[in-house]
N, C-alpha and C. Protein backbone atom coordinates (compact mmCIF):
# COMPACT_ATOMS: atom_id res chain seq x y z
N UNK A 1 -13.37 -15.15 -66.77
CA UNK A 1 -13.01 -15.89 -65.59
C UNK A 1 -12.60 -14.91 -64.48
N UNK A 2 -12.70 -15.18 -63.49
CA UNK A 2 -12.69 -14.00 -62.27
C UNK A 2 -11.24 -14.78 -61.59
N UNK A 3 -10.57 -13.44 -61.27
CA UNK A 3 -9.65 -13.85 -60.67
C UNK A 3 -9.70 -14.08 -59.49
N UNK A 4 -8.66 -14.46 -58.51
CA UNK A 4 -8.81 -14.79 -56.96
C UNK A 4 -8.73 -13.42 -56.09
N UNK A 5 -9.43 -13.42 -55.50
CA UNK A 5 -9.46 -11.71 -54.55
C UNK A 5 -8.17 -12.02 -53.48
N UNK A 6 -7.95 -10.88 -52.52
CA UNK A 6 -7.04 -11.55 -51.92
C UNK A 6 -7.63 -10.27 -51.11
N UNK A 7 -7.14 -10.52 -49.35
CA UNK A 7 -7.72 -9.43 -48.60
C UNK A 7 -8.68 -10.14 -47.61
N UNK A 8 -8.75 -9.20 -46.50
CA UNK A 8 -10.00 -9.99 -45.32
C UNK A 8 -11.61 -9.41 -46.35
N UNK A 9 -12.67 -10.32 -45.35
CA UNK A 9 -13.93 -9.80 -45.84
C UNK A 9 -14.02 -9.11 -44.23
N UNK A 10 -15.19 -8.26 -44.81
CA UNK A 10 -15.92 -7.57 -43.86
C UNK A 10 -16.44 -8.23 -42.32
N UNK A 11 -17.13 -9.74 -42.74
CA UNK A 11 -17.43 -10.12 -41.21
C UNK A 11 -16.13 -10.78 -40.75
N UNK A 12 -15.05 -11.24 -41.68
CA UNK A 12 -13.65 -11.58 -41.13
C UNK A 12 -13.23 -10.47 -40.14
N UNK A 13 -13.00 -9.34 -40.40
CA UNK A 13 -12.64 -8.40 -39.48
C UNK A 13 -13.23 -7.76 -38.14
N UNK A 14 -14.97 -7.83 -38.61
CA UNK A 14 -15.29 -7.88 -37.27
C UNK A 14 -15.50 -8.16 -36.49
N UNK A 15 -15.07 -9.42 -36.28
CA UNK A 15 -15.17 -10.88 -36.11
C UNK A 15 -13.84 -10.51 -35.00
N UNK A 16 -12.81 -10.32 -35.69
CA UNK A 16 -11.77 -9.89 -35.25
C UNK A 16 -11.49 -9.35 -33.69
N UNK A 17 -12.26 -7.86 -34.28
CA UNK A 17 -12.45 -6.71 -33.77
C UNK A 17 -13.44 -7.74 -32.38
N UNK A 18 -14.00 -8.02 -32.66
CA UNK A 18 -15.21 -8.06 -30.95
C UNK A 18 -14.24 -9.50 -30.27
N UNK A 19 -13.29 -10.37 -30.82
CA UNK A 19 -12.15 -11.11 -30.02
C UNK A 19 -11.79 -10.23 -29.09
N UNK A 20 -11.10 -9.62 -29.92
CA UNK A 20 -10.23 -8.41 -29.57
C UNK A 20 -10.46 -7.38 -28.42
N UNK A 21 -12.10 -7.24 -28.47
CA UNK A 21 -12.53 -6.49 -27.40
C UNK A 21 -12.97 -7.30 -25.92
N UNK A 22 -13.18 -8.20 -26.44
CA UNK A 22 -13.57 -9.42 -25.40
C UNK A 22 -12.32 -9.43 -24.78
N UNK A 23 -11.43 -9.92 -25.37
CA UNK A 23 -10.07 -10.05 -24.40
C UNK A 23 -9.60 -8.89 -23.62
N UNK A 24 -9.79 -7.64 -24.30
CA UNK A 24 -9.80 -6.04 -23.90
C UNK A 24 -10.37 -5.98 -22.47
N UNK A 25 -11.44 -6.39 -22.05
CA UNK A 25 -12.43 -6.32 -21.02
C UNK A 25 -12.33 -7.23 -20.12
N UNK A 26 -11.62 -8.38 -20.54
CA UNK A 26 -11.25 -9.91 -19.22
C UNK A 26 -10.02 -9.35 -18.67
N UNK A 27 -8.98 -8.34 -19.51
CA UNK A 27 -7.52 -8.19 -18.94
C UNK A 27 -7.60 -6.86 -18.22
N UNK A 28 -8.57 -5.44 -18.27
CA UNK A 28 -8.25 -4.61 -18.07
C UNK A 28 -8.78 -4.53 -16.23
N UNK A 29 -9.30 -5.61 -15.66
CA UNK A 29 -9.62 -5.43 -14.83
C UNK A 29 -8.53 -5.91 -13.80
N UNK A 30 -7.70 -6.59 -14.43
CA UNK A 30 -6.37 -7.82 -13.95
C UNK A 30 -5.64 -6.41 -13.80
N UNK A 31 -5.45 -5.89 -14.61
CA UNK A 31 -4.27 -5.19 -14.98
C UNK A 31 -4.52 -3.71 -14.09
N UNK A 32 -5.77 -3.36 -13.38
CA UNK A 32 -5.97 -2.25 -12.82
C UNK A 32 -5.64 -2.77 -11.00
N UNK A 33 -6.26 -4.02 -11.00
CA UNK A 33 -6.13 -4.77 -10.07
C UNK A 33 -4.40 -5.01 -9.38
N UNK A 34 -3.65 -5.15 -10.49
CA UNK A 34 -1.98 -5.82 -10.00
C UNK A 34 -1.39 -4.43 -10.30
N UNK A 35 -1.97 -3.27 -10.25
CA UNK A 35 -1.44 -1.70 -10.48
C UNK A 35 -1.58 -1.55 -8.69
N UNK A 36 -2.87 -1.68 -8.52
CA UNK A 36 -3.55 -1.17 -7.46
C UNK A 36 -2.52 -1.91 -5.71
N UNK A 37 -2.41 -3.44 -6.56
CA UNK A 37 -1.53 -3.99 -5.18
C UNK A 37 -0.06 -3.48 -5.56
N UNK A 38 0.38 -3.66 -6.06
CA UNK A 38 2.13 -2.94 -6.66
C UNK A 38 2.00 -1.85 -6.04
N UNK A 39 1.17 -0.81 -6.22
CA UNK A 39 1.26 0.66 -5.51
C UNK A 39 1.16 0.14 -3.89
N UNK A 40 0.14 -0.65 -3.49
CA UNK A 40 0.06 -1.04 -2.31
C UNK A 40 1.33 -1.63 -1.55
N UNK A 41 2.04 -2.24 -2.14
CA UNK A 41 3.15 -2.80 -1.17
C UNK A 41 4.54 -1.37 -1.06
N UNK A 42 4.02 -0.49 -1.74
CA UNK A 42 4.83 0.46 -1.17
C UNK A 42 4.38 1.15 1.00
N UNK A 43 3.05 0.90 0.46
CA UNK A 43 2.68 1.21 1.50
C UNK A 43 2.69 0.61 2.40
N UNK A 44 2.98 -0.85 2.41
CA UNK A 44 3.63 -1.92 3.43
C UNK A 44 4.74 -1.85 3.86
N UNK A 45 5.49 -1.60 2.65
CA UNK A 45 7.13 -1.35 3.10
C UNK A 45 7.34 0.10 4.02
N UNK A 46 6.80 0.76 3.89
CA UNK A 46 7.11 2.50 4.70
C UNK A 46 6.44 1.57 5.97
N UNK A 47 4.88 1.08 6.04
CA UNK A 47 4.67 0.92 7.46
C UNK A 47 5.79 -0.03 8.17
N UNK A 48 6.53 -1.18 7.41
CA UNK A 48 7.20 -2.06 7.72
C UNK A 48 8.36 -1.41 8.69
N UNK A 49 9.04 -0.31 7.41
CA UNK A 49 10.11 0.28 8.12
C UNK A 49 9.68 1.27 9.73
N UNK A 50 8.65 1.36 9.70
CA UNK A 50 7.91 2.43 10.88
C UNK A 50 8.07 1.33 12.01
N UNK A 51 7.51 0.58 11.83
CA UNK A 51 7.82 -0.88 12.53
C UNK A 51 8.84 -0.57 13.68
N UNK A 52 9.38 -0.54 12.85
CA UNK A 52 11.18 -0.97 13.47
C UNK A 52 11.43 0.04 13.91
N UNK A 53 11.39 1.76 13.45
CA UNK A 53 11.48 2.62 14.42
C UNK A 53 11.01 2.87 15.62
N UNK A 54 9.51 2.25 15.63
CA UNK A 54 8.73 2.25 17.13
C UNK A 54 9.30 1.48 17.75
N UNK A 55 9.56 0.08 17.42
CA UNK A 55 10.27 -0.78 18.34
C UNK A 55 11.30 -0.59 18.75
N UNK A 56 12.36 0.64 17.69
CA UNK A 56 13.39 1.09 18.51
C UNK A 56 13.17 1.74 19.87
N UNK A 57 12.28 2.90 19.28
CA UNK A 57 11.74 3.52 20.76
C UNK A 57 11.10 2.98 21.36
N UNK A 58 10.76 1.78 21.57
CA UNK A 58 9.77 1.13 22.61
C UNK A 58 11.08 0.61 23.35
N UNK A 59 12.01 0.05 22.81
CA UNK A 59 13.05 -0.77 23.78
C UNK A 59 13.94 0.24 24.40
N UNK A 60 14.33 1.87 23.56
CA UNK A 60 14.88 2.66 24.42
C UNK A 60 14.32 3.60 25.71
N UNK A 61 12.93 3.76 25.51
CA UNK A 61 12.23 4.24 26.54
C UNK A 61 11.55 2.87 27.48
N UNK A 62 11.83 1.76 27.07
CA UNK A 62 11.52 0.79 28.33
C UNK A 62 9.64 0.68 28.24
N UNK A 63 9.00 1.11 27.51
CA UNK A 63 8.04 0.91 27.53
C UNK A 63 6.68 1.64 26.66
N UNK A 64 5.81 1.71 26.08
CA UNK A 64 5.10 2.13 25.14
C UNK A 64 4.34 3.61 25.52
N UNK A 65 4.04 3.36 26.82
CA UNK A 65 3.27 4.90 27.07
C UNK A 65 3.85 6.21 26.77
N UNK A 66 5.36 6.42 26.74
CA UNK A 66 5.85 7.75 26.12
C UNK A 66 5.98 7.88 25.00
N UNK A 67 5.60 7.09 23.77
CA UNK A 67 6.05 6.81 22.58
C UNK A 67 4.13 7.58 22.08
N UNK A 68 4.15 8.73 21.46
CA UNK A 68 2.86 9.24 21.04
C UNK A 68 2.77 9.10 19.39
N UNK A 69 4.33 9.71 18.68
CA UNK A 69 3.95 10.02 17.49
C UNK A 69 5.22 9.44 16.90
N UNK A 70 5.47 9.46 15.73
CA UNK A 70 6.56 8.67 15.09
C UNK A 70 7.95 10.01 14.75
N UNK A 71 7.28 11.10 14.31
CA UNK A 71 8.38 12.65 14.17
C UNK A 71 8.77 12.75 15.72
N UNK A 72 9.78 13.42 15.54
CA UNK A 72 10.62 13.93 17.02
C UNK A 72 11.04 13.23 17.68
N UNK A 73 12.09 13.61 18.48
CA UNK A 73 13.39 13.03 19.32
C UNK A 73 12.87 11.93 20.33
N UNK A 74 13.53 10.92 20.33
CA UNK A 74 13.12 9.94 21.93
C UNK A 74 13.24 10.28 23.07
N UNK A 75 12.22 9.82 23.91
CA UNK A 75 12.14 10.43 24.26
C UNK A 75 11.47 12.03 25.05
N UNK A 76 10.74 12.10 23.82
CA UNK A 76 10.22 13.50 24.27
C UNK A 76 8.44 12.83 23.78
N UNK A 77 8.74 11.87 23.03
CA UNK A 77 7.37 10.97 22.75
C UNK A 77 6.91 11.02 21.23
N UNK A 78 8.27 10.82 20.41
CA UNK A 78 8.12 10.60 18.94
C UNK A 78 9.50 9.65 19.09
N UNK A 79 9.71 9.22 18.15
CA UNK A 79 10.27 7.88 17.78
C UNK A 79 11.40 8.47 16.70
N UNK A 80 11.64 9.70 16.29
CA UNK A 80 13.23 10.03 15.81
C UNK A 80 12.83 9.62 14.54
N UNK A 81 11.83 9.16 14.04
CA UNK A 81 11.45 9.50 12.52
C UNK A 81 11.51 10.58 11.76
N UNK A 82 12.46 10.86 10.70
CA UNK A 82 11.86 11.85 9.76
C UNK A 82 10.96 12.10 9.24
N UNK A 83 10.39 13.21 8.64
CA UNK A 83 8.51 13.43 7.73
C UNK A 83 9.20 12.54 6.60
N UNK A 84 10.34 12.68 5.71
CA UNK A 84 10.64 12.14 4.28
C UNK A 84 10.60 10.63 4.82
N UNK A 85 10.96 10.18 5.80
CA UNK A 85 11.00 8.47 5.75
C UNK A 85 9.50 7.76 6.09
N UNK A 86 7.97 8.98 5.69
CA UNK A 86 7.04 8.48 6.09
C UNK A 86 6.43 8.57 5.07
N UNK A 87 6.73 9.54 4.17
CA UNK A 87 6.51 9.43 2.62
C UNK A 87 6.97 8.81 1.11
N UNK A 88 5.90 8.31 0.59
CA UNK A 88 6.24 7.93 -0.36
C UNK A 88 5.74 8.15 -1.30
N UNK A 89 5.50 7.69 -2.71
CA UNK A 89 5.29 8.34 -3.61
C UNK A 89 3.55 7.85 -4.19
N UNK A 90 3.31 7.04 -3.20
CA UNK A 90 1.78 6.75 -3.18
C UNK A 90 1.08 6.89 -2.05
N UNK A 91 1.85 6.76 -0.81
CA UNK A 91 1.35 6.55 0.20
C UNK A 91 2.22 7.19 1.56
N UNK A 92 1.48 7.86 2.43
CA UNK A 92 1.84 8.79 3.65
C UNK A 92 1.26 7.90 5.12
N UNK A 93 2.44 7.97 6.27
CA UNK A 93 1.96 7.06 7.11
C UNK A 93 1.68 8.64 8.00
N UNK A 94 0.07 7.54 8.47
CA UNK A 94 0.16 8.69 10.03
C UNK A 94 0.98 8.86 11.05
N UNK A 95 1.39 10.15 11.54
CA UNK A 95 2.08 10.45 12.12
C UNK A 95 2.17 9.81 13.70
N UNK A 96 0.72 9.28 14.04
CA UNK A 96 0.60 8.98 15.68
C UNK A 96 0.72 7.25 15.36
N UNK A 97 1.02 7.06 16.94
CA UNK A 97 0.98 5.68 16.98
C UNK A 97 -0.17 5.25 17.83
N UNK A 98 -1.23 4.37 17.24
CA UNK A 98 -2.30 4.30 18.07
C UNK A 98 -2.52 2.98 18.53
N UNK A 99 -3.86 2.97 19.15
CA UNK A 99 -4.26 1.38 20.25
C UNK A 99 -2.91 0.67 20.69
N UNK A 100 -1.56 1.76 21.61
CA UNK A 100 -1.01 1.11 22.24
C UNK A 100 -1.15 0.87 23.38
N UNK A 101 -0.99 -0.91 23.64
CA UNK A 101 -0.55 -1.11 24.84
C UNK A 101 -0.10 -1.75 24.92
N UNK A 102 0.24 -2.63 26.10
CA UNK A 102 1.67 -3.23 26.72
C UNK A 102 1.79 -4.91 25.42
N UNK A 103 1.04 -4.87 24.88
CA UNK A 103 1.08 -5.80 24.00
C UNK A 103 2.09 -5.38 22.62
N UNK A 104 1.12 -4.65 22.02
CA UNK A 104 1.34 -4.01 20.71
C UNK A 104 0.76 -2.50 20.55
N UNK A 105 1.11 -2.37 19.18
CA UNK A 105 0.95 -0.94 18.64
C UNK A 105 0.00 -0.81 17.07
N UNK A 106 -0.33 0.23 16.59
CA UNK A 106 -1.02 0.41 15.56
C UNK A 106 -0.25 1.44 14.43
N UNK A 107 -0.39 0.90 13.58
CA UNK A 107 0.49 2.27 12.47
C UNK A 107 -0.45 2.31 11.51
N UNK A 108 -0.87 3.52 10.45
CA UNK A 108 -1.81 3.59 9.43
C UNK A 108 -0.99 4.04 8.56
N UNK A 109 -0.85 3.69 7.14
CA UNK A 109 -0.43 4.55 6.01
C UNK A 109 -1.91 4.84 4.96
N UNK A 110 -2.24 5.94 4.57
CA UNK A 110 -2.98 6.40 3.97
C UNK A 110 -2.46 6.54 2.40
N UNK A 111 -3.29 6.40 1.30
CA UNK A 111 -3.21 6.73 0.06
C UNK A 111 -2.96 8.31 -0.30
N UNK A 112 -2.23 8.78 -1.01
CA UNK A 112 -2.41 10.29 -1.32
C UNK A 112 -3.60 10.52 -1.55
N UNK A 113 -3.52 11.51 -2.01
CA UNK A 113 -4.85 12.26 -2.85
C UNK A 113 -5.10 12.14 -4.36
N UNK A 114 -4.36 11.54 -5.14
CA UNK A 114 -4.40 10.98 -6.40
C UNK A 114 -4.51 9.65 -6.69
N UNK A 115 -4.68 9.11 -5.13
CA UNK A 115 -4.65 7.47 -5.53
C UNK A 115 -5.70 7.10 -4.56
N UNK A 116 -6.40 7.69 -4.15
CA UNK A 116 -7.45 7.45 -3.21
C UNK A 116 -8.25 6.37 -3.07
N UNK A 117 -8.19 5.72 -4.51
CA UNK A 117 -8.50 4.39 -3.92
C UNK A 117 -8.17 3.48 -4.27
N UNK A 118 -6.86 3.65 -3.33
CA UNK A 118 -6.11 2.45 -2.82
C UNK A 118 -6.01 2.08 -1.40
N UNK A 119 -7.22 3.25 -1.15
CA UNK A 119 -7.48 2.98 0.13
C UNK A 119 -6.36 3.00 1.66
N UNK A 120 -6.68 3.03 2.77
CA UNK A 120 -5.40 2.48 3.80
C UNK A 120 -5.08 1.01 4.18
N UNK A 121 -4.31 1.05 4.70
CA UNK A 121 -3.07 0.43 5.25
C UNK A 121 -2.65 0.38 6.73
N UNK A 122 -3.48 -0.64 7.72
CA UNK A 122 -3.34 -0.55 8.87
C UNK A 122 -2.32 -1.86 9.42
N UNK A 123 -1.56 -1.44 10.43
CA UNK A 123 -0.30 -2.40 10.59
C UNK A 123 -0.67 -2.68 12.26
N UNK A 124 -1.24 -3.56 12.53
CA UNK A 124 -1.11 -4.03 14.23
C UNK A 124 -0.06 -5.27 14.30
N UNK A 125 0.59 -4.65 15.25
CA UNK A 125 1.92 -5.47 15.68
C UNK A 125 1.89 -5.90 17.09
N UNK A 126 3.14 -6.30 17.86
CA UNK A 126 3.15 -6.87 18.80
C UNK A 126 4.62 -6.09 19.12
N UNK A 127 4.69 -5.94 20.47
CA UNK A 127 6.35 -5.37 20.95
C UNK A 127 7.18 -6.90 21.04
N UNK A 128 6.61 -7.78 21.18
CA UNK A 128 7.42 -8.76 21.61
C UNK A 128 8.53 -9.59 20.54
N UNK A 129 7.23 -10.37 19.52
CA UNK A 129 7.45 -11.01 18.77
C UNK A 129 7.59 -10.21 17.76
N UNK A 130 7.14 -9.00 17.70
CA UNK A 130 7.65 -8.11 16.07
C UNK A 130 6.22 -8.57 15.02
N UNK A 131 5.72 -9.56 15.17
CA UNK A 131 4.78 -9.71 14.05
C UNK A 131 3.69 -8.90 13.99
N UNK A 132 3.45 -8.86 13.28
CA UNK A 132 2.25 -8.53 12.66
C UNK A 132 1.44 -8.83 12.05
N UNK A 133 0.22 -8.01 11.37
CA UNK A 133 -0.60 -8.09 10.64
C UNK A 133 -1.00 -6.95 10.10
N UNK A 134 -0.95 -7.18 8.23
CA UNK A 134 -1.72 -5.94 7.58
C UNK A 134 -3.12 -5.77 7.24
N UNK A 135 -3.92 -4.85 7.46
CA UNK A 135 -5.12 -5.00 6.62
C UNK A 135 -5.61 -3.86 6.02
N UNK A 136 -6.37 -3.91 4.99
CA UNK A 136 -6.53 -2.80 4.32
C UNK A 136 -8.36 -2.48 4.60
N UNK A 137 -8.49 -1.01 4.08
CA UNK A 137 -10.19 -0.55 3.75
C UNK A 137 -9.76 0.09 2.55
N UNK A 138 -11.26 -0.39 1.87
CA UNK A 138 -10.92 -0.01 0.60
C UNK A 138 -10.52 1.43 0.25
């Protein structure tokens, strides 16, 4: 009389195994995806805070045309930003402030060089209302 085996069989396991990989391949794209925006909202928050420094210097110089770059004193046509408050640990904002005029302003934060594609981070705002809008290239 044969006793009872006990243990998986062979197509039990690989059976297993290709679940297993299936689910492997539906999640790893989620999971590269909600890496990719997480790193990204760092780069919202630095442009966010840039924000608010230009608008400082926009309301202390009375107006946008002397305001060139975000480093150096008000005034002289940087906005009293430090280099460390433009860096972060994924993402570096450009130093100039561009397509201003009497409306709004432009800020870019760029990806390092190890995260390259995460692409940039462009911030057009308004002097008035403060709002904005972000948009990215890949």
């Amino acid at each position: 009389m044969k006793k009872g085996r006990k243990g998986f069989t062979l197509i039990e396991l690989l059976i297993v195994v290709v679940i297993v990989g299936i689910l492997a391949l539906a999640a790893i794209p989620l999971i590269t995806s909600n890496t990719r925006d997480a790193r990204r909202a760092e780069g919202e928050q630095i442009l966010g805070s840039m924000k608010g420094q230009v608008r400082v210097a926009y309301a202390k110089l009375g107006g946008h045309t002397n305001i060139s770059q975000l480093t150096g004193a008000i005034g002289t046509g940087g906005c009293g930003v430090l280099a460390a408050e433009m860096t972060g640990k994924y993402f570096n904002v450009t130093d100039s402030v561009s397509n201003k005029t009497n409306t709004g302003a432009t800020l870019v934060a760029t990806a390092q060089a190890g995260n390259a594609s995460d692409g940039a981070a462009v911030l057009a705002f308004n002097w008035g209302g403060g709002d904005g809008s972000f948009t990215w290239s890949p």
